[in-house]
C-alpha atoms as a PDB file:
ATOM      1  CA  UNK A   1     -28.549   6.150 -27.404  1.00  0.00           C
ATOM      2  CA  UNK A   2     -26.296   7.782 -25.012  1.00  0.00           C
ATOM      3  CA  UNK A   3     -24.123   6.607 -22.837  1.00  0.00           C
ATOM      4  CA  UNK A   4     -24.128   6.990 -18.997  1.00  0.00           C
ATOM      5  CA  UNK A   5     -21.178   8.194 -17.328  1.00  0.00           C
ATOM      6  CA  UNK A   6     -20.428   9.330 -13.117  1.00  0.00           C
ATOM      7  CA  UNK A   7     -17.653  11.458 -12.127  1.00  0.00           C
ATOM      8  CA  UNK A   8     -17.119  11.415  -8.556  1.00  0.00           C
ATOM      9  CA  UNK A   9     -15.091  14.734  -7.629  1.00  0.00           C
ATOM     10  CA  UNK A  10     -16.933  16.726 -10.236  1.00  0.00           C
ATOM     11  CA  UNK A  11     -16.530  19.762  -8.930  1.00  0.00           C
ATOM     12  CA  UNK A  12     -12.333  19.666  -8.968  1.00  0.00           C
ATOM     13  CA  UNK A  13     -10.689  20.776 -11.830  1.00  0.00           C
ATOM     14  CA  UNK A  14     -10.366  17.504 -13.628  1.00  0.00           C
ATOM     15  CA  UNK A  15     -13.152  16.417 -12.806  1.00  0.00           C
ATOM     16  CA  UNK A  16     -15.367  19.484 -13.837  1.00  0.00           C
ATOM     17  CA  UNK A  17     -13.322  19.531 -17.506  1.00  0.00           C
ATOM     18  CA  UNK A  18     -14.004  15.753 -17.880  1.00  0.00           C
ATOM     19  CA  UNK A  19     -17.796  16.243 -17.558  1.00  0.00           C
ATOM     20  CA  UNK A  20     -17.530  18.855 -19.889  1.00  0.00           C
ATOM     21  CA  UNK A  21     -15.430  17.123 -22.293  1.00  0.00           C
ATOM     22  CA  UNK A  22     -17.994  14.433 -22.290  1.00  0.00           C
ATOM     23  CA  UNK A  23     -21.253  15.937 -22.477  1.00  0.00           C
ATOM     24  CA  UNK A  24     -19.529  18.019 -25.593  1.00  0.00           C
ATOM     25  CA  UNK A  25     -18.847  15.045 -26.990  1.00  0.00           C
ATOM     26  CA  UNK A  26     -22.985  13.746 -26.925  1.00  0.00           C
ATOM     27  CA  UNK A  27     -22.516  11.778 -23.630  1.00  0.00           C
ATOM     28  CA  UNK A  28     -24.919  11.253 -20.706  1.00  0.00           C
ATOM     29  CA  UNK A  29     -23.181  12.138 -17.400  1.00  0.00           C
ATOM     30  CA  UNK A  30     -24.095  12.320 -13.559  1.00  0.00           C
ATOM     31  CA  UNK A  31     -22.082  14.448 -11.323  1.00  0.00           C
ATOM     32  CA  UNK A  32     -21.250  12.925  -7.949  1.00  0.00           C
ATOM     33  CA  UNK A  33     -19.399  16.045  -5.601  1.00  0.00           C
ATOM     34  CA  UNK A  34     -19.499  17.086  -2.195  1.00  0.00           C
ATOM     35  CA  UNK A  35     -20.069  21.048  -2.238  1.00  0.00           C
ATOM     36  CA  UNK A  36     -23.587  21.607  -3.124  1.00  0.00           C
ATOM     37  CA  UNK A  37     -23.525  24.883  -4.848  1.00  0.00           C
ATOM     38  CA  UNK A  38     -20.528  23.937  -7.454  1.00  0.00           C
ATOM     39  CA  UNK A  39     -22.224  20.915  -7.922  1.00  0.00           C
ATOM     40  CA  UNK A  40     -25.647  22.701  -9.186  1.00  0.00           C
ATOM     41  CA  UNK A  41     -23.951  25.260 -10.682  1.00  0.00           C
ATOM     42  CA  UNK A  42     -21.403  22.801 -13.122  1.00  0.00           C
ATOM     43  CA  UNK A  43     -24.997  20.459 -13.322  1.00  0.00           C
ATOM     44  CA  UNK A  44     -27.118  23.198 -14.698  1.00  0.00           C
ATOM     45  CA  UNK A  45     -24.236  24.543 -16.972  1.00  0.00           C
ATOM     46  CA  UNK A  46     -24.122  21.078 -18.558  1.00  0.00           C
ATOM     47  CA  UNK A  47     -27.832  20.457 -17.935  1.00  0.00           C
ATOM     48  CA  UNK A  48     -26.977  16.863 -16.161  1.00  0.00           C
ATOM     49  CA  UNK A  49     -28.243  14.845 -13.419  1.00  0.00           C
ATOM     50  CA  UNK A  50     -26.263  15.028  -9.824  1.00  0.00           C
ATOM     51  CA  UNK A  51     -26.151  13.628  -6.236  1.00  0.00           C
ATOM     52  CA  UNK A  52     -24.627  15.605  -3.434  1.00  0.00           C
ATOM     53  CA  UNK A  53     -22.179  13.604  -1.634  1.00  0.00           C
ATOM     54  CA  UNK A  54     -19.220  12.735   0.324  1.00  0.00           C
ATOM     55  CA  UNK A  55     -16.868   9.831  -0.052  1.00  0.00           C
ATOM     56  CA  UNK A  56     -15.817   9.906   3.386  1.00  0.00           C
ATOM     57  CA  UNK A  57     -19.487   9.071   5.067  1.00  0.00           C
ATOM     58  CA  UNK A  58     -20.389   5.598   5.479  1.00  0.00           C
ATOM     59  CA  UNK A  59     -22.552   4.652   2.763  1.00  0.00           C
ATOM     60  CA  UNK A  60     -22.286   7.360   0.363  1.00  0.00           C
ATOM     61  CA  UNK A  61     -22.361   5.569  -2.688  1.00  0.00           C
ATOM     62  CA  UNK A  62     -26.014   3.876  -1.988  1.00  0.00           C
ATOM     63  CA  UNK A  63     -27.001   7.322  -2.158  1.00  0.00           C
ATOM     64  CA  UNK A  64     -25.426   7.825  -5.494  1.00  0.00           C
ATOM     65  CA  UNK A  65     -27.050   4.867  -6.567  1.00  0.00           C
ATOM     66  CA  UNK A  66     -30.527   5.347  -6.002  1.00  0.00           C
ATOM     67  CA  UNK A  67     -29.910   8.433  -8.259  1.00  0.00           C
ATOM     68  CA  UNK A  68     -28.286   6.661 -11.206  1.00  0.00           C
ATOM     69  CA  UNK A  69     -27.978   2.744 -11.199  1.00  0.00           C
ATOM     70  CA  UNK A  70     -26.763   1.746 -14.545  1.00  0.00           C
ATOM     71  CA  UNK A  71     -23.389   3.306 -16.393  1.00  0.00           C
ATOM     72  CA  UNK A  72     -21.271   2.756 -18.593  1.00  0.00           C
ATOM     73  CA  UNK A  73     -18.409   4.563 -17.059  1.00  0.00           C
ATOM     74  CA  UNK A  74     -17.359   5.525 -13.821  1.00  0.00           C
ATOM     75  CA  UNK A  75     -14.456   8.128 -13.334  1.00  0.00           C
ATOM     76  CA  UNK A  76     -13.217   8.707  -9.913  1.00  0.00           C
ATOM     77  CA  UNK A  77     -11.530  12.234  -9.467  1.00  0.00           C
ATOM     78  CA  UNK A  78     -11.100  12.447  -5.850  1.00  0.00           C
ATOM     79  CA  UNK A  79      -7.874  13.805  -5.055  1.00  0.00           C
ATOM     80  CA  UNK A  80      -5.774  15.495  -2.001  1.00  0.00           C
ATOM     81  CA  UNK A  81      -2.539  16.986  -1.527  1.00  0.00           C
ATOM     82  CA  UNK A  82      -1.102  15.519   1.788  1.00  0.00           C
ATOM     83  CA  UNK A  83       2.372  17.057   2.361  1.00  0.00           C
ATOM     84  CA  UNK A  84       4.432  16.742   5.343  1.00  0.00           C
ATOM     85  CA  UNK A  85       7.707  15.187   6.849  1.00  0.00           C
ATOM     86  CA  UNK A  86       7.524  11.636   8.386  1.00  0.00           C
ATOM     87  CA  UNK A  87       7.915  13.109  11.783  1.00  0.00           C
ATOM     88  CA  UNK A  88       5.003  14.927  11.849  1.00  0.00           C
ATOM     89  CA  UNK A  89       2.514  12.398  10.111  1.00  0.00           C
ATOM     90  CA  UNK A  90       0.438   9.844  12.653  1.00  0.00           C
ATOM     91  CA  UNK A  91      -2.027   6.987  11.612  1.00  0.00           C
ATOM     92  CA  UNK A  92      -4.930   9.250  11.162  1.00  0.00           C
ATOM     93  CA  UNK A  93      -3.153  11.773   8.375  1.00  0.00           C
ATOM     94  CA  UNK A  94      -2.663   8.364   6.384  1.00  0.00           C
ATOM     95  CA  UNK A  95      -6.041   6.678   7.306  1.00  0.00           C
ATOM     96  CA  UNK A  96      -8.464   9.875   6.041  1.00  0.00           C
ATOM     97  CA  UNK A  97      -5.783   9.889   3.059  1.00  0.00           C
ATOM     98  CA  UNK A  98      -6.442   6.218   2.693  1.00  0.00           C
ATOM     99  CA  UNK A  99     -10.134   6.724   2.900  1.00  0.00           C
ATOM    100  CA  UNK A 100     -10.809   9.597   0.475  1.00  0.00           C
ATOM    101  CA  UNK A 101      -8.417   7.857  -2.670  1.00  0.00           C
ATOM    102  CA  UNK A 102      -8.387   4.220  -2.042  1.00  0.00           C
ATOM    103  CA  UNK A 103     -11.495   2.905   0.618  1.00  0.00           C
ATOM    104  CA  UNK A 104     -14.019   5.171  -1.438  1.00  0.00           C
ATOM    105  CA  UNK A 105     -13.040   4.366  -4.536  1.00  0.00           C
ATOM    106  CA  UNK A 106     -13.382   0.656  -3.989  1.00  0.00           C
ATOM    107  CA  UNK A 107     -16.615   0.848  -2.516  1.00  0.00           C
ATOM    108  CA  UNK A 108     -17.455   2.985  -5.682  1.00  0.00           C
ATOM    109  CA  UNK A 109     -16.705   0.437  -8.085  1.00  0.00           C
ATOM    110  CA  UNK A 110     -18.146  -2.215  -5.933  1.00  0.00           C
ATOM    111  CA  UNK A 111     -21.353  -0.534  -6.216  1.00  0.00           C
ATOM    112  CA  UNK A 112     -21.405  -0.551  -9.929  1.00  0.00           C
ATOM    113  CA  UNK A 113     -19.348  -3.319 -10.650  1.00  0.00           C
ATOM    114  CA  UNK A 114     -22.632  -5.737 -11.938  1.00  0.00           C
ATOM    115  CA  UNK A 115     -23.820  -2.571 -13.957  1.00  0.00           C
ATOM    116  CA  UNK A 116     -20.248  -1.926 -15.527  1.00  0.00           C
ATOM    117  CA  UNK A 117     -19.885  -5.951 -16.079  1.00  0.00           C
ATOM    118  CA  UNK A 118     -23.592  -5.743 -18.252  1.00  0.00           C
ATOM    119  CA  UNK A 119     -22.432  -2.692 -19.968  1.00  0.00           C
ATOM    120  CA  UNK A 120     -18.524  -3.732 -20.507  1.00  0.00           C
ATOM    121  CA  UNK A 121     -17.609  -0.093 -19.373  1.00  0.00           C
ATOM    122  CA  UNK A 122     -15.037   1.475 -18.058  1.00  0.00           C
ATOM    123  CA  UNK A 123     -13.336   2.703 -14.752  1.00  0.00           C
ATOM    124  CA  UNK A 124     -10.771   5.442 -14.649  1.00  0.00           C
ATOM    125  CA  UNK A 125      -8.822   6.229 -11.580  1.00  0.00           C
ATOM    126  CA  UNK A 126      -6.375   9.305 -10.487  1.00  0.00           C
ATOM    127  CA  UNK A 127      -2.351   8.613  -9.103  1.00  0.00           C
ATOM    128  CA  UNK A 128      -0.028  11.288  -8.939  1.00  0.00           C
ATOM    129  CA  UNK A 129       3.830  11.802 -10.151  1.00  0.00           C
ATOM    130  CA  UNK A 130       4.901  11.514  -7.049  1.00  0.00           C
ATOM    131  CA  UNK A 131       3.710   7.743  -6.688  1.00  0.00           C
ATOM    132  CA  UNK A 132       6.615   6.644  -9.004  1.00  0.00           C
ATOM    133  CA  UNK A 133       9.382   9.723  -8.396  1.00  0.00           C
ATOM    134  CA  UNK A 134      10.431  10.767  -4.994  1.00  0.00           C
ATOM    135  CA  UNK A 135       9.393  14.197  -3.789  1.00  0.00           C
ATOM    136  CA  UNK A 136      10.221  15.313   0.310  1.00  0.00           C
ATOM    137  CA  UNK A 137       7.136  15.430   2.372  1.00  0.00           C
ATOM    138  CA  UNK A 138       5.149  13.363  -0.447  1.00  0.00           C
ATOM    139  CA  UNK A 139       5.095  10.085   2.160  1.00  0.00           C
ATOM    140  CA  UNK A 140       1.191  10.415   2.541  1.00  0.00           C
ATOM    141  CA  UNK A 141       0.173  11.139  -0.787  1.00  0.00           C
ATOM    142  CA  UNK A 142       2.593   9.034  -2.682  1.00  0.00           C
ATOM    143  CA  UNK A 143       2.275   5.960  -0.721  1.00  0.00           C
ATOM    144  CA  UNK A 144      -1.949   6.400  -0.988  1.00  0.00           C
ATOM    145  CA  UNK A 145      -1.678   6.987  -4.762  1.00  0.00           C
ATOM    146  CA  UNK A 146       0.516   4.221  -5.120  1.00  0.00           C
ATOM    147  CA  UNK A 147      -1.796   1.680  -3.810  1.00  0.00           C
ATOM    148  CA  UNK A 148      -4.429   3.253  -6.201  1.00  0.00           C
ATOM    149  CA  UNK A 149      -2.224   1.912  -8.822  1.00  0.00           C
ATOM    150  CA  UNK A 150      -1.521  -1.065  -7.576  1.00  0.00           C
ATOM    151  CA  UNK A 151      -5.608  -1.290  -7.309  1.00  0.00           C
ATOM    152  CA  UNK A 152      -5.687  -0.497 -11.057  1.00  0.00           C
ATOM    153  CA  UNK A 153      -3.489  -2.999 -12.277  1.00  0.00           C
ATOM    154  CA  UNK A 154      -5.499  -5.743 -10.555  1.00  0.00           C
ATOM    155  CA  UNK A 155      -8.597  -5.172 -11.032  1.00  0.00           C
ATOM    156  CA  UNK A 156      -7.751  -5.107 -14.566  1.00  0.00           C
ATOM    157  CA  UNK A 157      -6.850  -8.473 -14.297  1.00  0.00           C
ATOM    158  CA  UNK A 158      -9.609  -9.810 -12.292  1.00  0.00           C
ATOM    159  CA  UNK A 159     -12.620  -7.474 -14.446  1.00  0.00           C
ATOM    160  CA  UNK A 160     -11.172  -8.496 -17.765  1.00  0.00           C
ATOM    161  CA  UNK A 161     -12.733  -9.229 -20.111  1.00  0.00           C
ATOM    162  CA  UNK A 162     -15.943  -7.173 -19.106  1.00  0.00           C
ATOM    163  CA  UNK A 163     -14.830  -4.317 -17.653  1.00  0.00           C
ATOM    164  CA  UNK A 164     -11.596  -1.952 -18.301  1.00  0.00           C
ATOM    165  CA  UNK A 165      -9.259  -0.429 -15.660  1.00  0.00           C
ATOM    166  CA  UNK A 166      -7.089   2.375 -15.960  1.00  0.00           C
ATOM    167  CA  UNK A 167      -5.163   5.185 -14.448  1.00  0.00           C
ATOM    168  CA  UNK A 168      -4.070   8.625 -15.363  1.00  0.00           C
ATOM    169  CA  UNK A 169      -0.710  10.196 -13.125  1.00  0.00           C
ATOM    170  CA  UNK A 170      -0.956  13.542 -13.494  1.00  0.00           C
ATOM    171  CA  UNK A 171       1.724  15.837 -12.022  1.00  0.00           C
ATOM    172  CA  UNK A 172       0.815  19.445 -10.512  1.00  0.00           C
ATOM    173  CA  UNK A 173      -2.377  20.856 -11.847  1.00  0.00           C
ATOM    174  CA  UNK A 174      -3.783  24.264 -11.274  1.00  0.00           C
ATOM    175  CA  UNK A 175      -6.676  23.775  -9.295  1.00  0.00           C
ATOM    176  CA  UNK A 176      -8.420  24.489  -5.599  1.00  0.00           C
ATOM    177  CA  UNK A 177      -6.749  21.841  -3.748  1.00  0.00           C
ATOM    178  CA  UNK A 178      -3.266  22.785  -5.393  1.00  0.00           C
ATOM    179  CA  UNK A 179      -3.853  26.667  -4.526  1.00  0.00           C
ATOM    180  CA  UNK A 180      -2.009  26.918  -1.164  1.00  0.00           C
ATOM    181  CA  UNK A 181       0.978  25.482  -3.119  1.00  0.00           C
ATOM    182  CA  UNK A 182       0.850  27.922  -5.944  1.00  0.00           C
ATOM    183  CA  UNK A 183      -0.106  31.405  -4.654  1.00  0.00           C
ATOM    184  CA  UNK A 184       3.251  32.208  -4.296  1.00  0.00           C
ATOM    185  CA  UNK A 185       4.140  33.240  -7.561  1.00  0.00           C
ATOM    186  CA  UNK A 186       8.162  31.808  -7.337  1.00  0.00           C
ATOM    187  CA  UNK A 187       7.165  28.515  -5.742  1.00  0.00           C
ATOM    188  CA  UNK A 188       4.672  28.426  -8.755  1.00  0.00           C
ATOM    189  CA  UNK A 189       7.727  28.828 -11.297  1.00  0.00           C
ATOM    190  CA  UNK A 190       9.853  27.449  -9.843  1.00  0.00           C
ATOM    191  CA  UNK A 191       7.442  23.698  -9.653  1.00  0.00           C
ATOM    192  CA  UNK A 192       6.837  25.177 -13.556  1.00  0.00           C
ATOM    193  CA  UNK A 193      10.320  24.958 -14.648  1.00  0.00           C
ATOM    194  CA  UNK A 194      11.119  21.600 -13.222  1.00  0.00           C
ATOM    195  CA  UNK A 195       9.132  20.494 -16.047  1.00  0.00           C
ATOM    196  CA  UNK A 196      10.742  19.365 -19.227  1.00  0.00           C
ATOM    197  CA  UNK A 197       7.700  21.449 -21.184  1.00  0.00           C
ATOM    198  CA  UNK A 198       7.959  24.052 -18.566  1.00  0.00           C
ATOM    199  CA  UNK A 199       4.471  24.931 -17.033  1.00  0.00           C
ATOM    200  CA  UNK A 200       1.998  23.348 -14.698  1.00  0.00           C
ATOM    201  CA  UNK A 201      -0.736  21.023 -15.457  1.00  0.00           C
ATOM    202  CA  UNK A 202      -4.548  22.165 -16.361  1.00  0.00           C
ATOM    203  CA  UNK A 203      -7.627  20.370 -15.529  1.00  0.00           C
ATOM    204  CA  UNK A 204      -8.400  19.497 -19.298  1.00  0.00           C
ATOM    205  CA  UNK A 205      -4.693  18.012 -19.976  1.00  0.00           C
ATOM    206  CA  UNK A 206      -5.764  14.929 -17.766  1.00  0.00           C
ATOM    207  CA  UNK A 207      -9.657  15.171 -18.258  1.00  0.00           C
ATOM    208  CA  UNK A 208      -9.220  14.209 -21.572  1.00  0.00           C
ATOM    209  CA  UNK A 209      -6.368  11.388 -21.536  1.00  0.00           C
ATOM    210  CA  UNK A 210      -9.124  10.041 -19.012  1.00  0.00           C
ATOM    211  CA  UNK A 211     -11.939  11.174 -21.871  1.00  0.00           C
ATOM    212  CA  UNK A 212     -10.125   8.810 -23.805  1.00  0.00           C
ATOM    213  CA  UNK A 213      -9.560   6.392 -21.546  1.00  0.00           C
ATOM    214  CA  UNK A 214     -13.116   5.828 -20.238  1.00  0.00           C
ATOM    215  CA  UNK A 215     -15.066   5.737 -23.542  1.00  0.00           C
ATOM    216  CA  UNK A 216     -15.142   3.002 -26.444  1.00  0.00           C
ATOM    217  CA  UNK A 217     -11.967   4.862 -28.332  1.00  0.00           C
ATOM    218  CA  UNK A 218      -9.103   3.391 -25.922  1.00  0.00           C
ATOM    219  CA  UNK A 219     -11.189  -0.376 -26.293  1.00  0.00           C
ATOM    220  CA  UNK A 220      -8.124  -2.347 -26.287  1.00  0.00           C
ATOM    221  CA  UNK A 221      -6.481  -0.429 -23.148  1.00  0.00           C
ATOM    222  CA  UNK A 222      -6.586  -1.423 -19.900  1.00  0.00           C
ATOM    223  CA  UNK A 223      -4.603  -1.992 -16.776  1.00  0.00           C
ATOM    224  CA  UNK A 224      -2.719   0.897 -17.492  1.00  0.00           C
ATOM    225  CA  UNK A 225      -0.950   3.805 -15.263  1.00  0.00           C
ATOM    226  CA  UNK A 226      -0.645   6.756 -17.776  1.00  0.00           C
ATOM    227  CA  UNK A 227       1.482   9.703 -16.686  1.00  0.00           C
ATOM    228  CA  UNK A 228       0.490  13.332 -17.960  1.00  0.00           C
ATOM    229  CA  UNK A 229       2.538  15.632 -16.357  1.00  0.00           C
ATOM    230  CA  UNK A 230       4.810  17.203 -18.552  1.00  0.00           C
ATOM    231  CA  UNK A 231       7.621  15.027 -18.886  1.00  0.00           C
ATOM    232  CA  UNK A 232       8.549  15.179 -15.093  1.00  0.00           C
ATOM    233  CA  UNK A 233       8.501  11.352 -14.025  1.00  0.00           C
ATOM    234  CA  UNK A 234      10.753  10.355 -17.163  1.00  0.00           C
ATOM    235  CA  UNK A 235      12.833  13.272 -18.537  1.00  0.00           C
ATOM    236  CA  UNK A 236      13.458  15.972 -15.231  1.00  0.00           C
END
């Protein structure tokens, strides 16, 4: 039998290579996205279930839920790219930042946390380089992503031994919400070379460190912040 996975943020470029990565691999998977028409059109390329929704309205994840109520995994690929200096950022910039990576995910888990406890599955959750090295402007998104870790690290602690908790760190990936950043063609090289291996991140070099992570072949992992992004955070 086949196991039941949801990826929330299906439709992002992670989140659209994990699914694929998964179903490839003989896995059940629901889609969980907010834009409608990617959603049907990844769901009917992968001929998988889906819910339409957004993680920033009030009881999203009930809706979820009375589309797909056990799993064995949940993966939780809701990202942003907040930039901006300290004197332009107010409470709100860090509270919808707050909302969308931390809040959400927490009341995603919550809502499966008796199925995932039954099952003994799997969360996976997304930080970002910049959570451990220091980038200007990065005060929104680093300090958001960096409570996602610390989020990792204890739940892993208080789900063991039913249920594992990790984290993938990826740096710059190609992708829609990275696209303002990269259509200039020298900002793109330029983020490229400051990269030991010298080119930006794709959607499938995470999806499948998190492919990994979420499924029975990483048993003996958890509580773990996993960087994929090219060597920047240790070697640049």
């Amino acid at each position: 039998m086949s196991e039941k996975y949801v990826i929330f943020g299906a439709t992002g470029s992670i989140g659209s290579s994990l699914a694929e990565q998964l179903k490839n691999s003989g896995n059940d998977i629901h889609l969980v996205a907010r834009n409608e028409s990617e959603l049907n059109s990844i769901s009917k390329k992968l001929e998988c279930s889906h819910t339409v929704a957004d993680v920033l309205e009030d009881g999203f994840i009930e809706k979820v839920k009375s589309d797909i109520s056990e799993i064995k995994g949940l993966a939780y690929c809701v990202g942003s790219i907040d930039l901006k200096p300290l004197r332009m950022i107010n409470e709100q910039d860090f509270q919808k930042c707050m909302k969308l990576n931390l809040y959400s995910a927490v009341e995603a888990i919550k809502g499966y946390q008796e199925s995932l406890k039954k099952n003994k599955g799997s969360i996976v959750m997304f930080s970002t380089v910049a959570a451990q090295r220091g980038f200007t402007n990065h005060a929104i998104i680093a300090s958001t992503k960096a409570a996602v870790e610390g989020l990792t690290v204890s739940l892993a602690a208080e789900f063991a031994p039913n249920i594992r908790v990790n984290c993938v760190a990826p740096s710059l990936t190609k992708s829609k919400i990275a696209e303002p950043m990269l259509k200039n063609a020298a900002l793109a090289e330029g983020i490229a070379k400051a990269h030991p291996l010298k080119r930006l991140g794709e959607g499938k070099d995470s999806a499948s460190l998190a492919k990994f992570l979420i499924t029975e072949d990483s048993s003996w992992i958890t509580g773990q912040v996993i960087a994929v992004d090219g060597g920047r955070s240790k070697l640049s």
